[in-house]
Protein backbone atom coordinates (compact mmCIF):
# COMPACT_ATOMS: atom_id res chain seq x y z
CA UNK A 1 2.59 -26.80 11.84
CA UNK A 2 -0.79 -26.92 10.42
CA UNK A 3 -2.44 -25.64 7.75
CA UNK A 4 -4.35 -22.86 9.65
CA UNK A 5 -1.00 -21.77 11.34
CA UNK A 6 0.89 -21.84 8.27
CA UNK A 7 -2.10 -19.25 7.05
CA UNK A 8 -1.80 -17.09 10.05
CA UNK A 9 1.54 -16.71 10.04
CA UNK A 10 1.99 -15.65 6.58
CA UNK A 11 -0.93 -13.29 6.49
CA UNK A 12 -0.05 -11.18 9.90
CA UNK A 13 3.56 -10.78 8.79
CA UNK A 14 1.63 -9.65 5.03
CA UNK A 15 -0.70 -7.68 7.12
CA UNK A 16 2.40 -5.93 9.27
CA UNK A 17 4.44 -5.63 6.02
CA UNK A 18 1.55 -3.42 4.64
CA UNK A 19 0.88 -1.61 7.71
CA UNK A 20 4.97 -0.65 7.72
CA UNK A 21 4.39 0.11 3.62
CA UNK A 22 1.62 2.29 3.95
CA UNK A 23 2.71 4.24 6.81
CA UNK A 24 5.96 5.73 5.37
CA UNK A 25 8.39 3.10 7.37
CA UNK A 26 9.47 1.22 4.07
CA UNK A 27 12.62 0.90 6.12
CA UNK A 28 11.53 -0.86 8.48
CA UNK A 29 10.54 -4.02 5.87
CA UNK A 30 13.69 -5.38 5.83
CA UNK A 31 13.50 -6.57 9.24
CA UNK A 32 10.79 -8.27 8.56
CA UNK A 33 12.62 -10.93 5.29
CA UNK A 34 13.62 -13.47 7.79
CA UNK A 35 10.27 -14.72 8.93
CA UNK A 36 8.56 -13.59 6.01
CA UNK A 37 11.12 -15.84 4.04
CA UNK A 38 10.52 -18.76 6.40
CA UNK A 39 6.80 -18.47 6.51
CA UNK A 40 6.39 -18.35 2.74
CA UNK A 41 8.65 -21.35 2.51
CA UNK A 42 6.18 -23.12 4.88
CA UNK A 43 3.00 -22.11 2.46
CA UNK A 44 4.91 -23.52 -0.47
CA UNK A 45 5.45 -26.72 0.89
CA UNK A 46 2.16 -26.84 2.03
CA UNK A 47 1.06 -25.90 -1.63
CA UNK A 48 3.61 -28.87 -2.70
CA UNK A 49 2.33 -31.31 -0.14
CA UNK A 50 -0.83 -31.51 -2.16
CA UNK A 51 -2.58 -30.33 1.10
CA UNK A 52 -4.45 -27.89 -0.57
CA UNK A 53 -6.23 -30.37 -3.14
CA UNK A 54 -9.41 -30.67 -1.58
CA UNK A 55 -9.47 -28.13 1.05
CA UNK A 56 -12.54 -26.41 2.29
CA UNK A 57 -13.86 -23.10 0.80
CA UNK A 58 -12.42 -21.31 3.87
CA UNK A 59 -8.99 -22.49 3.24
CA UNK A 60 -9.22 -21.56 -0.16
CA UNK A 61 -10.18 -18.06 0.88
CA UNK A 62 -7.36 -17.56 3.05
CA UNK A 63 -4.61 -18.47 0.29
CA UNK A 64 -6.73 -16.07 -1.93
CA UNK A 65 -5.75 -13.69 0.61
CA UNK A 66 -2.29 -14.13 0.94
CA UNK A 67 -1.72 -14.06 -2.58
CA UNK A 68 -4.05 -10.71 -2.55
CA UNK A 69 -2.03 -9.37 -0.03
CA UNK A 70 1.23 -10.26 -1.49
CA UNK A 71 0.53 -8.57 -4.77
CA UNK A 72 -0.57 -5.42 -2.99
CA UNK A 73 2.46 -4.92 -0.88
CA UNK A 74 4.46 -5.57 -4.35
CA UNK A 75 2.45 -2.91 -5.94
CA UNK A 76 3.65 -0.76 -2.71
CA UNK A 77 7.04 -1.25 -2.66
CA UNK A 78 7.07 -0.72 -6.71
CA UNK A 79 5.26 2.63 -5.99
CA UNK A 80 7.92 3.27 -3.51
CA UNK A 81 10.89 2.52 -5.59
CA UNK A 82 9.41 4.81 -8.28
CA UNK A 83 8.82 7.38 -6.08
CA UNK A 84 12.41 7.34 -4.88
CA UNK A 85 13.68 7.22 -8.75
CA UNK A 86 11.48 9.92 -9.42
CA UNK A 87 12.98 12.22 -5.90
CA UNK A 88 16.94 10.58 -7.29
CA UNK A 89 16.18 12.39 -10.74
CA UNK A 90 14.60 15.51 -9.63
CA UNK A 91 17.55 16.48 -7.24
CA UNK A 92 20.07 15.53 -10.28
CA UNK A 93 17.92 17.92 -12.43
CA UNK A 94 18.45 20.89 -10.07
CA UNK A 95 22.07 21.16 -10.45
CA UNK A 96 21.77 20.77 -13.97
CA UNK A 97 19.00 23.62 -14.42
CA UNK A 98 20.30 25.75 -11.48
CA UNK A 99 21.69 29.31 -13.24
CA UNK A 100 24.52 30.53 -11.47
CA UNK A 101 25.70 33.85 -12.11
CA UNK A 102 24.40 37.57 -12.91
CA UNK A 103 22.65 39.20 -15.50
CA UNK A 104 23.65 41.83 -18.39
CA UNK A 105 22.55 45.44 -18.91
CA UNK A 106 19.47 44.17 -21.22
CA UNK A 107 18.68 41.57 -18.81
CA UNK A 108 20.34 38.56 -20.43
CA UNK A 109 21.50 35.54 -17.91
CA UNK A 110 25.70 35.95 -17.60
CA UNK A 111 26.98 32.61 -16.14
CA UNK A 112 29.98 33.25 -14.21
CA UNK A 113 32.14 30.73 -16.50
CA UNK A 114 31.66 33.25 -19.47
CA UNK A 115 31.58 36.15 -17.62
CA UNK A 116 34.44 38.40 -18.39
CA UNK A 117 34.51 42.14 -16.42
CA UNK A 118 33.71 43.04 -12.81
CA UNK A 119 30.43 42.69 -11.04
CA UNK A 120 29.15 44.31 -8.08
CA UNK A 121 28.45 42.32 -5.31
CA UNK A 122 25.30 44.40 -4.34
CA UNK A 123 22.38 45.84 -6.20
């Protein structure tokens, strides 16, 4: 494979990965480890190889843009996982803050653990 292909297949599975990260579809990233896997394996041996020692100013561009690209799709998927921490703690907080029961003559809250009495069932 050479250099140029090794470029081009890294950055359109980068370029899909964001496109999938951007548009909701997070999900949808995992089918995408494989190649992405196997193509960044075939950058870093190209790194190794020494190939890139006295490449051209194009070729240096285009590993400036994978490692662009790689660093923003991070930043997505971090943004994501917070996001989803954030939903995860929000939902626990409801229960916890939810008031379930009635209220007393002066308008104080009556949970229906402490509640001792009868209550009507309509107001």
């Amino acid at each position: 494979m050479t250099d140029q292909q090794v470029f081009s297949t890294l950055t359109d599975i980068l370029e899909l990965e964001q496109e999938l990260l951007t548009s909701g579809r997070a999900a949808e990233v995992a089918g995408l480890i494989e190649d992405k896997m196997k193509a960044l394996q075939d950058f870093e041996a190209l790194l190794r190889s020494g190939g890139l020692a006295g490449a051209s100013l194009d070729t240096r561009r285009a590993v400036e843009r994978i490692i662009q690209m790689a660093e923003e799709n991070a930043s997505h998927m971090e943004a994501i996982r917070n996001g989803i921490r954030r939903a995860i703690a929000r939902l626990e907080s409801l229960s916890s803050d939810t008031q379930v029961g009635s209220y007393g003559r002066g308008g104080a809250q009556l949970s229906f653990t402490n509640a001792t009495g009868t209550f009507n069932r309509t107001a």
